[in-house]
Every structure is written in C-alpha cells, then in structure tokens.
Protein backbone atom coordinates (compact mmCIF):
# COMPACT_ATOMS: atom_id res chain seq x y z
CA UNK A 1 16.77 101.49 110.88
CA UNK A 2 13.72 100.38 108.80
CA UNK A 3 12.92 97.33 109.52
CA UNK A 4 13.63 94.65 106.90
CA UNK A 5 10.72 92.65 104.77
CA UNK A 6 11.06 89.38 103.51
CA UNK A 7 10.84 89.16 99.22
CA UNK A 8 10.56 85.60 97.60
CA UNK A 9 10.63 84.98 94.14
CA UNK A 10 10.81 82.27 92.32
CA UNK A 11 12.10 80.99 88.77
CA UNK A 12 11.93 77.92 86.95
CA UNK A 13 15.19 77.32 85.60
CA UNK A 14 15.77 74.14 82.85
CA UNK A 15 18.84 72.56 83.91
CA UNK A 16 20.56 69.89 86.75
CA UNK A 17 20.25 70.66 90.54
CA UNK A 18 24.01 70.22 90.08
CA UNK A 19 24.82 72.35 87.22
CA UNK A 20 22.55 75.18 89.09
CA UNK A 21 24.25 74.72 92.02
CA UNK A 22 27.35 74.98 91.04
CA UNK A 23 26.31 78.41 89.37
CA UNK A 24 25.25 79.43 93.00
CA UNK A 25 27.93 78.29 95.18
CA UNK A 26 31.46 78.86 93.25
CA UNK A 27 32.82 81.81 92.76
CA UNK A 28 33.61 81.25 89.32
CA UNK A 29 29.75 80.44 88.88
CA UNK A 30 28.78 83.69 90.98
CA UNK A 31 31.19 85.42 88.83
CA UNK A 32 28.98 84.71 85.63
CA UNK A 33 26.07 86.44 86.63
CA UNK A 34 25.70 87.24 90.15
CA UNK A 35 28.42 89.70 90.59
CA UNK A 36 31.65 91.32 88.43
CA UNK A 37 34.20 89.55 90.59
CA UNK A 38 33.93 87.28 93.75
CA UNK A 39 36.35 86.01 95.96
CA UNK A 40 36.45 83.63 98.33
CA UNK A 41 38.65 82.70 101.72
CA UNK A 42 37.24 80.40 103.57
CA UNK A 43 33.70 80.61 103.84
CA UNK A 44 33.82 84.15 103.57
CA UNK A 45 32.24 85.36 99.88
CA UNK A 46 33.27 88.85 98.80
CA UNK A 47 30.61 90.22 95.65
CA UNK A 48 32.39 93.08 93.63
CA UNK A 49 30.12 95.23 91.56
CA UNK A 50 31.70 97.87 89.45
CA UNK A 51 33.25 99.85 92.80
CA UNK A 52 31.77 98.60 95.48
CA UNK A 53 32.13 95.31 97.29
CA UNK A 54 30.07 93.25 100.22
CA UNK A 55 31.17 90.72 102.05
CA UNK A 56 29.13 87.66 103.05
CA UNK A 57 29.84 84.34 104.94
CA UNK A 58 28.40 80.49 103.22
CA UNK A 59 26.45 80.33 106.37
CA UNK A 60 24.08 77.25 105.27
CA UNK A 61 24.89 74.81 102.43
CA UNK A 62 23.44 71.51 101.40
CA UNK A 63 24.99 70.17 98.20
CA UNK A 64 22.59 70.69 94.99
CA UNK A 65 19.34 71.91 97.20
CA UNK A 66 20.37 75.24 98.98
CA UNK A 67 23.15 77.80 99.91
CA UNK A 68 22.85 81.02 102.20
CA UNK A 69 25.05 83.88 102.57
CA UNK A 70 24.72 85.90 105.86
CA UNK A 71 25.74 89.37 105.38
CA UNK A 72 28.92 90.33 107.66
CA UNK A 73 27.91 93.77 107.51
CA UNK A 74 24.27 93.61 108.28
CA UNK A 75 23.50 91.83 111.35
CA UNK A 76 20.45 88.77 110.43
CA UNK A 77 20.47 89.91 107.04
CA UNK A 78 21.10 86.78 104.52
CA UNK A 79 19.93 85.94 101.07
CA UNK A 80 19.35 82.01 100.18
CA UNK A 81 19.01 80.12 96.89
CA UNK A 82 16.42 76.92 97.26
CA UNK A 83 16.69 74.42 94.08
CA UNK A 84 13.82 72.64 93.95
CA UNK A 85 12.75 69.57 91.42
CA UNK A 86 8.99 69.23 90.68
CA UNK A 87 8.49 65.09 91.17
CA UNK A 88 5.18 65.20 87.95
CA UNK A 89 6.78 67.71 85.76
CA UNK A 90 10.39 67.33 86.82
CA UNK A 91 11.07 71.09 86.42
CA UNK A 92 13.73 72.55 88.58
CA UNK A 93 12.99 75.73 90.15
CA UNK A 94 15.12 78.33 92.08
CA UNK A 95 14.04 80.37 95.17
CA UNK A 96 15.40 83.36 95.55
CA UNK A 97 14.51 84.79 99.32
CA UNK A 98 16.25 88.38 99.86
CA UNK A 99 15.54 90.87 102.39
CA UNK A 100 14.49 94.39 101.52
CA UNK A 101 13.84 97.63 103.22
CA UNK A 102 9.65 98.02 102.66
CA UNK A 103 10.36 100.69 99.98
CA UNK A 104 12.77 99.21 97.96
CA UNK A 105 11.07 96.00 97.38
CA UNK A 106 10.51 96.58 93.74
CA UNK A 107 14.06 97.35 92.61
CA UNK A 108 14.66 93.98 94.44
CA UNK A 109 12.40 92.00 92.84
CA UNK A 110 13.29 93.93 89.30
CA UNK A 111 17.41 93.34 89.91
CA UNK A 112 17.17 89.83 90.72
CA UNK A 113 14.67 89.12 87.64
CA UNK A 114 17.84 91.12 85.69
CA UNK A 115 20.30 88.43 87.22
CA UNK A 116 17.98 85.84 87.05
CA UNK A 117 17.98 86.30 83.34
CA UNK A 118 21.82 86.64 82.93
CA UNK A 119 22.18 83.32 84.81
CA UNK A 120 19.38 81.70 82.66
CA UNK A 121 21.40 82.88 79.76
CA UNK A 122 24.35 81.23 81.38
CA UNK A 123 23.10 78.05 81.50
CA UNK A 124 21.14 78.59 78.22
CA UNK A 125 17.80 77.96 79.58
C-alpha cells in the first residue's frame, strides 16, 4: 500500500464556532452535507453515500474548536475539522486535514471544496 500524504485545506466559513460545530459533530449536521445518511452508536460514526458506507470512531473532540474521526477500516488514517476565529478580523475558518493516496490528491481537494460548498450553503454563508 501507497503510502498516504497529508492534504490541508482551508475555508473561511461566516458563522458561530458553535453553529459550525454542530454541523461537524452531529449526525443530523453531517447528514446535511457531509454524507447521505450517518449514524451514530457510541462514538462510532457510520457515513452512507449512495451504496456504500465507512465507518469511523469520534476519536478527538473539543467542543466548538475541533473533532477527528479515525477510520476503523484504515489503520492511522483520520480526517479532522479545526474551527478557528481570527482575533483582528474575527473570521472563522475551518481546516479540513484529510489523508490521500499521492495520486488522488486532487479529487480530494476538488470533493471536499464540493462539500465545503454544500455546507456553506447550509449555513448560508
């Protein structure tokens, strides 16, 4: 197996840390832009997209500032939302790091800019 790079993008996003992160830490908020369907038990997360499902575990939360999910299936493979609040402007960004085999970096990148948009049209932002 290839191994993995590292891809971090960032977005600035106009609305609350807490409104955000509820959008990345619920299932209901997942649910409206992240995947089709997502259930939770415990602090296991399960995505569904169209037919096919992943499973990932809430491995590192801190309330309104970050969440990770560890893959189950992919040993040391996690993605991780960072909300950040410039203290001059006051803008409130989100970082997106996601792990990507060297070749596919560019669909990453280009599918989370297409669910970055969905969630900013979400929030209307």
């Amino acid at each position: 197996m290839a191994d993995k790079v590292k891809v971090q993008l960032e977005y600035v996003i106009n609305c609350s840390p807490k409104v955000l992160y509820n959008r990345l830490s619920t299932a209901s908020g997942l649910s409206e832009w992240f995947a089709d369907d997502v259930r939770i038990k415990g602090k296991l997360f399960t995505f569904i997209w169209n037919d096919s499902e992943q499973t990932a575990e809430m491995s590192l939360r801190k309330e309104n500032v970050m969440v990770r999910f560890t893959w189950v299936d992919e040993e040391d493979t996690y993605f991780e939302f960072k909300i950040t609040r410039d203290e001059l402007t006051g803008d409130v960004s989100l970082l997106i790091i996601d792990f990507s085999d060297e070749d596919e970096v560019e669909e990453t990148e280009e599918l989370w800019n297409s669910q970055v948009s969905d969630l900013k049209h979400v929030l209307g932002s």
